[in-house]
PDB file of N, CA and C in Angstrom:
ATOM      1  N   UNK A   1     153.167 126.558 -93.139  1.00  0.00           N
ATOM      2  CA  UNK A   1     153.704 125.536 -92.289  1.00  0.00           C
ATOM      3  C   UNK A   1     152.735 124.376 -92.090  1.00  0.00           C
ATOM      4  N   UNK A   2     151.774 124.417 -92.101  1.00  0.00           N
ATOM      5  CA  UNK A   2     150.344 123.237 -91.739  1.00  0.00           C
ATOM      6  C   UNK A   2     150.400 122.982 -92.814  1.00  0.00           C
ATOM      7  N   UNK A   3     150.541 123.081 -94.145  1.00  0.00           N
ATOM      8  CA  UNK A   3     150.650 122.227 -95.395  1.00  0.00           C
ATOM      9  C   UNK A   3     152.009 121.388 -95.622  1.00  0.00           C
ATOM     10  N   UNK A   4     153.021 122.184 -94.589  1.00  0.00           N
ATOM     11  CA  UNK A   4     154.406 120.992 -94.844  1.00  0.00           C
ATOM     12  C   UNK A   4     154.229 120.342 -93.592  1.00  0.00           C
ATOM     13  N   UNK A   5     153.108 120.277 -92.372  1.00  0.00           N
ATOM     14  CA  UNK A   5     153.055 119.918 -91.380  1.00  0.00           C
ATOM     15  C   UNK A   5     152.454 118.723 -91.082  1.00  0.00           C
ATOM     16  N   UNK A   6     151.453 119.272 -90.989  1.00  0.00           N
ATOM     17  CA  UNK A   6     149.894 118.160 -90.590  1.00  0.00           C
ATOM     18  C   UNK A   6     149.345 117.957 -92.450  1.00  0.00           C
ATOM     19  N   UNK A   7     149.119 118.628 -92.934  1.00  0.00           N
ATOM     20  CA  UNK A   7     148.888 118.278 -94.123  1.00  0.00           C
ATOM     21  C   UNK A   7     149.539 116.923 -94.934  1.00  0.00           C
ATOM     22  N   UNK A   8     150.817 116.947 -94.789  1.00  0.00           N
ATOM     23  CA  UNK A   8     151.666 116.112 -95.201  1.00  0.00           C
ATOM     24  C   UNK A   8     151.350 114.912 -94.251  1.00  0.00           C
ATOM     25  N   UNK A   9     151.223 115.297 -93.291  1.00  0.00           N
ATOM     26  CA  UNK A   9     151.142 113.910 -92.231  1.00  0.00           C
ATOM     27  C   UNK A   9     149.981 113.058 -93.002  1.00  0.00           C
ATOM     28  N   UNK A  10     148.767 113.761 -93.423  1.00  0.00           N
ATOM     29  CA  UNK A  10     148.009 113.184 -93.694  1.00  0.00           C
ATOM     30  C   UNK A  10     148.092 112.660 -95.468  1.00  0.00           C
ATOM     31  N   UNK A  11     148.505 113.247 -95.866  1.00  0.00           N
ATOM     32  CA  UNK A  11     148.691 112.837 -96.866  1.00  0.00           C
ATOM     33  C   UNK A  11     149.119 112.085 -97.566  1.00  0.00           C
ATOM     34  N   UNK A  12     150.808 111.253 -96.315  1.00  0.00           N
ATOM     35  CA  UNK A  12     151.154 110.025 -96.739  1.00  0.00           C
ATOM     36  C   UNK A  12     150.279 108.910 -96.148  1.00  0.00           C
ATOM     37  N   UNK A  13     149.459 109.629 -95.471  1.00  0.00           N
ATOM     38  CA  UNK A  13     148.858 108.020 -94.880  1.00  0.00           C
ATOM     39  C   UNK A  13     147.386 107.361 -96.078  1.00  0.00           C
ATOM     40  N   UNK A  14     147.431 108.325 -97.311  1.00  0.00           N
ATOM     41  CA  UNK A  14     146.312 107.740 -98.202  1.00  0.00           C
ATOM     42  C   UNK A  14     146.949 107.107 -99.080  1.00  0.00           C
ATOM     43  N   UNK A  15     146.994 105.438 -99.780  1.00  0.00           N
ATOM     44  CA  UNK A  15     147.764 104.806-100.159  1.00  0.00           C
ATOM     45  C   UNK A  15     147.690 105.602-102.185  1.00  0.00           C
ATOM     46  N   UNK A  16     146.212 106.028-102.126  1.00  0.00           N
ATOM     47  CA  UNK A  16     146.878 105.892-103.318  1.00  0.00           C
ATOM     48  C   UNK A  16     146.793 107.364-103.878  1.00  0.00           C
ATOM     49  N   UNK A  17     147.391 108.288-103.354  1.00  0.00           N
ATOM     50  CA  UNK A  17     148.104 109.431-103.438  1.00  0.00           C
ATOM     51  C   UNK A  17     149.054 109.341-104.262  1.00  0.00           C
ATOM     52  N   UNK A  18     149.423 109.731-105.566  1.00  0.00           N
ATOM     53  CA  UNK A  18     150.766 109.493-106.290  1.00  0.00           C
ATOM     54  C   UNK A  18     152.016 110.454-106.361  1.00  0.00           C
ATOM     55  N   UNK A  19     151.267 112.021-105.921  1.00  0.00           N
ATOM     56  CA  UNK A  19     151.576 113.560-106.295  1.00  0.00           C
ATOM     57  C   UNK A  19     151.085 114.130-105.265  1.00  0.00           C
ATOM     58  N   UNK A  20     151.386 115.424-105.492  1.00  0.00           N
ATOM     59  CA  UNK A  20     151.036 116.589-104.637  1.00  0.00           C
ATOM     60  C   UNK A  20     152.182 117.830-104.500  1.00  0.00           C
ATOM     61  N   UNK A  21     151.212 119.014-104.664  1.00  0.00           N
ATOM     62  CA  UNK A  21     152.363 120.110-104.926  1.00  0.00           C
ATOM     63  C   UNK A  21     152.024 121.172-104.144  1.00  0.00           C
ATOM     64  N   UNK A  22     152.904 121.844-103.122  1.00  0.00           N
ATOM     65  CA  UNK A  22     152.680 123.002-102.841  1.00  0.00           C
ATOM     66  C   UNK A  22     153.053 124.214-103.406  1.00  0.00           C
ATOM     67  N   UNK A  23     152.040 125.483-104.234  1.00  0.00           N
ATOM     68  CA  UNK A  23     152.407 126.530-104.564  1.00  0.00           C
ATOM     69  C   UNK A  23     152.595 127.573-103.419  1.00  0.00           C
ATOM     70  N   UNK A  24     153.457 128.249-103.311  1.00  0.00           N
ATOM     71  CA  UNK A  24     153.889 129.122-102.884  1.00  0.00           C
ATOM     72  C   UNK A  24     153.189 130.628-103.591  1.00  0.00           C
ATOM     73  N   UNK A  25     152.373 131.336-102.874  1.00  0.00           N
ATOM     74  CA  UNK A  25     151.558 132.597-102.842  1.00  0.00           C
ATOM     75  C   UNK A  25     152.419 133.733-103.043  1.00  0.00           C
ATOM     76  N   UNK A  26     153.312 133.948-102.373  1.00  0.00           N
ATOM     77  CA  UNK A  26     154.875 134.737-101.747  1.00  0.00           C
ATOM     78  C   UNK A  26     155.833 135.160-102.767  1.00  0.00           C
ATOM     79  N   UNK A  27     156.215 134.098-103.697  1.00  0.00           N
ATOM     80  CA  UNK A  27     157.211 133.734-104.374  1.00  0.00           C
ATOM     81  C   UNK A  27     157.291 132.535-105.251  1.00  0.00           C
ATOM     82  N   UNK A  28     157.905 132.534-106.427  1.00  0.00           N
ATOM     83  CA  UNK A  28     157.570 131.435-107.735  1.00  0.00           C
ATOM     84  C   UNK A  28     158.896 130.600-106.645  1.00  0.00           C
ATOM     85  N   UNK A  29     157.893 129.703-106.286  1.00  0.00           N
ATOM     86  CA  UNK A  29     158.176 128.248-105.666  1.00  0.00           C
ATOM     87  C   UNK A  29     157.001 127.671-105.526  1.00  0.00           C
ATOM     88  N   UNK A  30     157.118 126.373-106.057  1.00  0.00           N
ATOM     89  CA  UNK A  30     156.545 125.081-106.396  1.00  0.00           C
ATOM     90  C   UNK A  30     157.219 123.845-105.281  1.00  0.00           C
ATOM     91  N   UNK A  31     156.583 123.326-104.514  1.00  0.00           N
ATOM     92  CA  UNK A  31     157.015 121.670-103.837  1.00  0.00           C
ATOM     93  C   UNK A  31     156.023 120.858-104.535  1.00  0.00           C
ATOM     94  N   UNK A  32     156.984 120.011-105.240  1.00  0.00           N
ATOM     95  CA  UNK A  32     156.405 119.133-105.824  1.00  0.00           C
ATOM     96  C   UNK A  32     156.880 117.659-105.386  1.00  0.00           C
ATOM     97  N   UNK A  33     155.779 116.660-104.349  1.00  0.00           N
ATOM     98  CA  UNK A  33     156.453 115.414-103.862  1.00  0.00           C
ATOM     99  C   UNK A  33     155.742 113.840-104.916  1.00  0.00           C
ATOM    100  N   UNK A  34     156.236 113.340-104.877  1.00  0.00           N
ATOM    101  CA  UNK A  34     156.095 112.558-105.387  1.00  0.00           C
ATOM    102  C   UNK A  34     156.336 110.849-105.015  1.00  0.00           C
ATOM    103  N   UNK A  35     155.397 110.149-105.241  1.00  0.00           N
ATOM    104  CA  UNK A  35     155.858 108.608-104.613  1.00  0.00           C
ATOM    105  C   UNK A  35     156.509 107.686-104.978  1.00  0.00           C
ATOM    106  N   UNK A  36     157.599 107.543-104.758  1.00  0.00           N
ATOM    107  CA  UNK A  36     158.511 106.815-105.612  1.00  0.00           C
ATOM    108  C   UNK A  36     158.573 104.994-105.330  1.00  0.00           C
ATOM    109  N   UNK A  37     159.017 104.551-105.746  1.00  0.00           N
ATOM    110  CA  UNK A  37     159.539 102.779-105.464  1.00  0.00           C
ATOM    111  C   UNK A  37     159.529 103.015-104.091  1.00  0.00           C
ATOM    112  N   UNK A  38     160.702 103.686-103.182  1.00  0.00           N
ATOM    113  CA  UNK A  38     161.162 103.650-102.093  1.00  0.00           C
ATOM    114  C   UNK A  38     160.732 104.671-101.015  1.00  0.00           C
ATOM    115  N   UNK A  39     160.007 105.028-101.563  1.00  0.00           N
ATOM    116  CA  UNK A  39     159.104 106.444-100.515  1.00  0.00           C
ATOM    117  C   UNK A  39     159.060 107.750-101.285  1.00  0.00           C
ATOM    118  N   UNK A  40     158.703 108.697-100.680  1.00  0.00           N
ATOM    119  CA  UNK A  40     158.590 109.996-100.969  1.00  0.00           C
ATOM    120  C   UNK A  40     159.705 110.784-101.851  1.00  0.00           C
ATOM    121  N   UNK A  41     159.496 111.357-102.438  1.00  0.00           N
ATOM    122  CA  UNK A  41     160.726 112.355-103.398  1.00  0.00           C
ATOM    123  C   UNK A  41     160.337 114.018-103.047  1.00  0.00           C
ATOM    124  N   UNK A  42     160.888 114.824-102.869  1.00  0.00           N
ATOM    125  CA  UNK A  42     161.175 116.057-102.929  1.00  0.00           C
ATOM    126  C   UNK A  42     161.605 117.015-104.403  1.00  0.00           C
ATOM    127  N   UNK A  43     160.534 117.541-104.721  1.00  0.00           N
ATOM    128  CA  UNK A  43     161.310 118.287-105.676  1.00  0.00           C
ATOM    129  C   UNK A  43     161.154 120.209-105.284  1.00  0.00           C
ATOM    130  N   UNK A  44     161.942 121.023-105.607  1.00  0.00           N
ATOM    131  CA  UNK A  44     161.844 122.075-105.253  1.00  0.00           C
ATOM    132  C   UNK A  44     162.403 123.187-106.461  1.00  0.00           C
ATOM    133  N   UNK A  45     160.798 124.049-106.862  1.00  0.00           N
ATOM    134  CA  UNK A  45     161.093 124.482-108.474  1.00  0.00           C
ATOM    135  C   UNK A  45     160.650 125.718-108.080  1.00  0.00           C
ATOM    136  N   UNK A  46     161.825 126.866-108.817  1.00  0.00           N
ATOM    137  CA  UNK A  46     162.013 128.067-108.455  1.00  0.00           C
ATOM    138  C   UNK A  46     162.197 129.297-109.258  1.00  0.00           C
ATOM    139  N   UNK A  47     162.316 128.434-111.020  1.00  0.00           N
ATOM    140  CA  UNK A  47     162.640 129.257-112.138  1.00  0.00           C
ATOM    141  C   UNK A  47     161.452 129.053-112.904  1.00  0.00           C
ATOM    142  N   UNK A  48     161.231 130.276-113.835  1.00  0.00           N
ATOM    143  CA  UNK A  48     160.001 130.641-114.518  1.00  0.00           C
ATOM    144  C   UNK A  48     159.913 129.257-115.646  1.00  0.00           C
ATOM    145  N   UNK A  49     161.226 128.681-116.229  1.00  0.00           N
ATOM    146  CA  UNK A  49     161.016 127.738-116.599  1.00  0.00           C
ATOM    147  C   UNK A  49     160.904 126.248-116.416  1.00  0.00           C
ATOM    148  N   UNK A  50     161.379 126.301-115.383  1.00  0.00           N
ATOM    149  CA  UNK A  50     161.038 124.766-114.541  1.00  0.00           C
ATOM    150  C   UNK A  50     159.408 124.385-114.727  1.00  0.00           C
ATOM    151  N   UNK A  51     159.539 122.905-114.774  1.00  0.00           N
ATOM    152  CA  UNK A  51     157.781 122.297-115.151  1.00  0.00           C
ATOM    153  C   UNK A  51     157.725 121.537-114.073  1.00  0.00           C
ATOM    154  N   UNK A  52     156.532 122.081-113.987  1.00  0.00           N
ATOM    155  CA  UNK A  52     155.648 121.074-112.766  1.00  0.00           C
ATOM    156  C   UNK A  52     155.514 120.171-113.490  1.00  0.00           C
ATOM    157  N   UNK A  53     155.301 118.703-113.273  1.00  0.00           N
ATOM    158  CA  UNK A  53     154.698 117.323-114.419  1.00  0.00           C
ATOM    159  C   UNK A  53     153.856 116.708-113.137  1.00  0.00           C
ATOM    160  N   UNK A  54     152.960 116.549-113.786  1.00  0.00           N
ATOM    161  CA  UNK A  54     151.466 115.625-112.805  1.00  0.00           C
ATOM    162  C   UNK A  54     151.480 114.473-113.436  1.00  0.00           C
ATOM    163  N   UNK A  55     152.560 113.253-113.651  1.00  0.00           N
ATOM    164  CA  UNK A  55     152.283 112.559-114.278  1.00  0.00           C
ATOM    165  C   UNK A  55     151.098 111.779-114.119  1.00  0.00           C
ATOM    166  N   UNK A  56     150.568 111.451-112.740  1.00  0.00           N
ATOM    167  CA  UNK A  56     149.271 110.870-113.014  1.00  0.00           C
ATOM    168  C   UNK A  56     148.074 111.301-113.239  1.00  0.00           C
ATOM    169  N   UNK A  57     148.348 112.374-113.981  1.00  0.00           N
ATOM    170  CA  UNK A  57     147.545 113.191-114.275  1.00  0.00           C
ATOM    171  C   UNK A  57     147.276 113.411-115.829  1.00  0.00           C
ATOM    172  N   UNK A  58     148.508 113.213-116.565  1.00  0.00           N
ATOM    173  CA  UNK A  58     148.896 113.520-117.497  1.00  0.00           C
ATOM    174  C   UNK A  58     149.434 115.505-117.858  1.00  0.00           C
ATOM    175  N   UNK A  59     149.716 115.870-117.134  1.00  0.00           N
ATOM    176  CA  UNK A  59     149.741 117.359-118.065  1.00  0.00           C
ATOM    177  C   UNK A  59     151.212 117.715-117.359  1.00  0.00           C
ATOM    178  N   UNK A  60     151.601 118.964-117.717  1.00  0.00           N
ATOM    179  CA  UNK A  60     152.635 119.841-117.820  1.00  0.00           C
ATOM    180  C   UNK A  60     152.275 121.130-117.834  1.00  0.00           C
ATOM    181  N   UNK A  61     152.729 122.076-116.554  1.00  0.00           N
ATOM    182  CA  UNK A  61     153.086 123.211-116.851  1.00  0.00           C
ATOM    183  C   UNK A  61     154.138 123.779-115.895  1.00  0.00           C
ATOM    184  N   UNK A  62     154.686 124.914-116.586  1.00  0.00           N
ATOM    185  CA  UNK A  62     156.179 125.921-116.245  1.00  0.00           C
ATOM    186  C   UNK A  62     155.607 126.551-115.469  1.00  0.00           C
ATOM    187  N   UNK A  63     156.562 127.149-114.273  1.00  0.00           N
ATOM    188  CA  UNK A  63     156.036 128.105-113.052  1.00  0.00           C
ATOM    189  C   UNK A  63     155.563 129.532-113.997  1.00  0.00           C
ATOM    190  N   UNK A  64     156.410 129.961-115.003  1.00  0.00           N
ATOM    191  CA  UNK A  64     155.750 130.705-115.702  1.00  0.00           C
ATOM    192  C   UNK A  64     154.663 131.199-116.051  1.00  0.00           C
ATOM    193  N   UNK A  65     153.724 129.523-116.504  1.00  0.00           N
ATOM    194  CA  UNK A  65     152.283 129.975-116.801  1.00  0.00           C
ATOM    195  C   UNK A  65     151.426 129.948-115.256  1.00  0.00           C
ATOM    196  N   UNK A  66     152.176 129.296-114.298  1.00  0.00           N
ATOM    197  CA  UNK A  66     151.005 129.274-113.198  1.00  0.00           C
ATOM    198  C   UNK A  66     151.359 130.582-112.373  1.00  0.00           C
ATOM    199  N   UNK A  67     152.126 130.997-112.435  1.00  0.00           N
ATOM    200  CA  UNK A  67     152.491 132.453-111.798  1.00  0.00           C
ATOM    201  C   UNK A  67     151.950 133.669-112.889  1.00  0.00           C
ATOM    202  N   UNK A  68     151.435 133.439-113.968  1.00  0.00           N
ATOM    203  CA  UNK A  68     151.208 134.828-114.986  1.00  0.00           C
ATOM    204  C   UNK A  68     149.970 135.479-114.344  1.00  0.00           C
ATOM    205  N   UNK A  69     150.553 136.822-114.077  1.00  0.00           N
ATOM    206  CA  UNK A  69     149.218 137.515-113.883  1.00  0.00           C
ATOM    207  C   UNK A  69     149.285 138.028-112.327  1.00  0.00           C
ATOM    208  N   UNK A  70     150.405 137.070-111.735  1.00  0.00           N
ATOM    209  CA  UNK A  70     150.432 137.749-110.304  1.00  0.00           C
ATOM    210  C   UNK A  70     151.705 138.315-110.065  1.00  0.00           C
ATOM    211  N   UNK A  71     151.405 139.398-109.006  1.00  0.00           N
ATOM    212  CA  UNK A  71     152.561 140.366-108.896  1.00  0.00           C
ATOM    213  C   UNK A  71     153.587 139.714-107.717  1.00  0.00           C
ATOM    214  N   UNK A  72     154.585 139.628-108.046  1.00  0.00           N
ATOM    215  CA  UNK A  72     155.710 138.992-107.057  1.00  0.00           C
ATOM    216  C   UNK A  72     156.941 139.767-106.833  1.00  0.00           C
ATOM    217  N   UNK A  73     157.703 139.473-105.851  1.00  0.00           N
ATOM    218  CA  UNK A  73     158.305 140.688-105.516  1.00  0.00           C
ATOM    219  C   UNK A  73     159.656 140.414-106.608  1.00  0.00           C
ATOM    220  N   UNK A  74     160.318 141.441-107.063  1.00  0.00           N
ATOM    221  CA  UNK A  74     161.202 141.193-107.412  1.00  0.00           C
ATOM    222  C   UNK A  74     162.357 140.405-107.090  1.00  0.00           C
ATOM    223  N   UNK A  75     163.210 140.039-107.681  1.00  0.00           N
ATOM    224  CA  UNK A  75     164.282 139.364-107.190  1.00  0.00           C
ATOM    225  C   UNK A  75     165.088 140.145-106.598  1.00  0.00           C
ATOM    226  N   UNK A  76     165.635 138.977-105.251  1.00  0.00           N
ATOM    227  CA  UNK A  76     166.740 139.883-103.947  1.00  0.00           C
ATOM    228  C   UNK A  76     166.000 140.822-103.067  1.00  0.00           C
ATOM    229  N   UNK A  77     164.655 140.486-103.326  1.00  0.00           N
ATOM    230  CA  UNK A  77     163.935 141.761-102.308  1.00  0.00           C
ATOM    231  C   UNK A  77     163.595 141.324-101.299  1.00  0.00           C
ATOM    232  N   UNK A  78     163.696 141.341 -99.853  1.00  0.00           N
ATOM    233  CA  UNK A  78     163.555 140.510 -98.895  1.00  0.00           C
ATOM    234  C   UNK A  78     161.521 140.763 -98.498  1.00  0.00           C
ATOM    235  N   UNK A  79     161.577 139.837 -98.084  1.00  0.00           N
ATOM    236  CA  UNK A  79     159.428 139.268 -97.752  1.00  0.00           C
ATOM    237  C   UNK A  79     159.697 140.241 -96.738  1.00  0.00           C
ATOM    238  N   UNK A  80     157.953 140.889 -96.460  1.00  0.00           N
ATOM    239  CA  UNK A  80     158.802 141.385 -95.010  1.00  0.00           C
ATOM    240  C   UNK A  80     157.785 140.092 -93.749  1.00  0.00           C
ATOM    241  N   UNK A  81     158.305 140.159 -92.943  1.00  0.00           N
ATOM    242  CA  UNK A  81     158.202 138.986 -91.689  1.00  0.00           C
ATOM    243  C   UNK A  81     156.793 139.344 -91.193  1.00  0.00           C
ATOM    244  N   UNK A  82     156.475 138.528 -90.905  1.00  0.00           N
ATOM    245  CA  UNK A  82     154.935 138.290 -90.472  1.00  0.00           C
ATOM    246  C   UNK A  82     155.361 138.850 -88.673  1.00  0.00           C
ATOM    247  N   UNK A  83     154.873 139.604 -87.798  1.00  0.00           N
ATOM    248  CA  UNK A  83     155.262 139.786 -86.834  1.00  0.00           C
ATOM    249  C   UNK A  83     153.660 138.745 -86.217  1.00  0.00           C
ATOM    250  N   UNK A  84     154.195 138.502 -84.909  1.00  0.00           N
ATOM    251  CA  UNK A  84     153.406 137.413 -83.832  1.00  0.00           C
ATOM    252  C   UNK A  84     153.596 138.017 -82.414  1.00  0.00           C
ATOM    253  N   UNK A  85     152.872 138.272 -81.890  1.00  0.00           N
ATOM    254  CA  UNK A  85     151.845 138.266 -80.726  1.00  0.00           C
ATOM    255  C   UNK A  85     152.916 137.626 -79.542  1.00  0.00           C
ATOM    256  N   UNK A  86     153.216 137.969 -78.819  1.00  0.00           N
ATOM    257  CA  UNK A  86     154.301 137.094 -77.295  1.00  0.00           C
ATOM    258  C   UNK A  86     152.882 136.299 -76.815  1.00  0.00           C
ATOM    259  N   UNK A  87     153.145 135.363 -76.751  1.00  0.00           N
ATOM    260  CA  UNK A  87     152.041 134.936 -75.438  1.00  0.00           C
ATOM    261  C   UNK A  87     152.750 134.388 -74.172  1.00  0.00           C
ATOM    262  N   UNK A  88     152.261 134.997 -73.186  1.00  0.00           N
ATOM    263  CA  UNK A  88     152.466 134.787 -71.646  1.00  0.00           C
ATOM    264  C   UNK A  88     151.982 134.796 -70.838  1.00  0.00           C
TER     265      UNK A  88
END
């Protein structure tokens, strides 16, 4: 949440930011935003073959290769929930 939160806050405020992607630890999901003509873009990549592109970067890669090697839960298997503390 502090990387789609405050992170982001800060992140549009550096002008010359072009990209930026959040990987997901959890599950093959990728946020990939991007700066467009008219502001910010959203992209949201979830299949082993979907490509991340860094264009100002120049490179390319598929969630495939950046997920190889780590164990993820199968598909339809529910996360289990982070439990939290009541405070009062």
């Amino acid at each position: 949440m502090i990387d789609r939160r405050e992170k982001r806050a800060s992140y549009l405020t550096i002008d010359s930011l072009r990209e930026y992607a959040i990987v997901d630890q959890r599950r093959m999901r990728v946020e990939l935003c991007r700066r467009e003509r008219v502001g910010w873009r959203g992209y949201v990549l979830t299949e082993p073959g979907d490509v991340v592109e860094c264009s100002c970067l120049g490179w390319r890669i598929d969630l495939r290769q950046i997920y190889e090697g780590v164990n993820l839960p199968a598909p339809g298997v529910a996360e289990p929930q982070p439990e939290y503390a009541a405070v009062g």
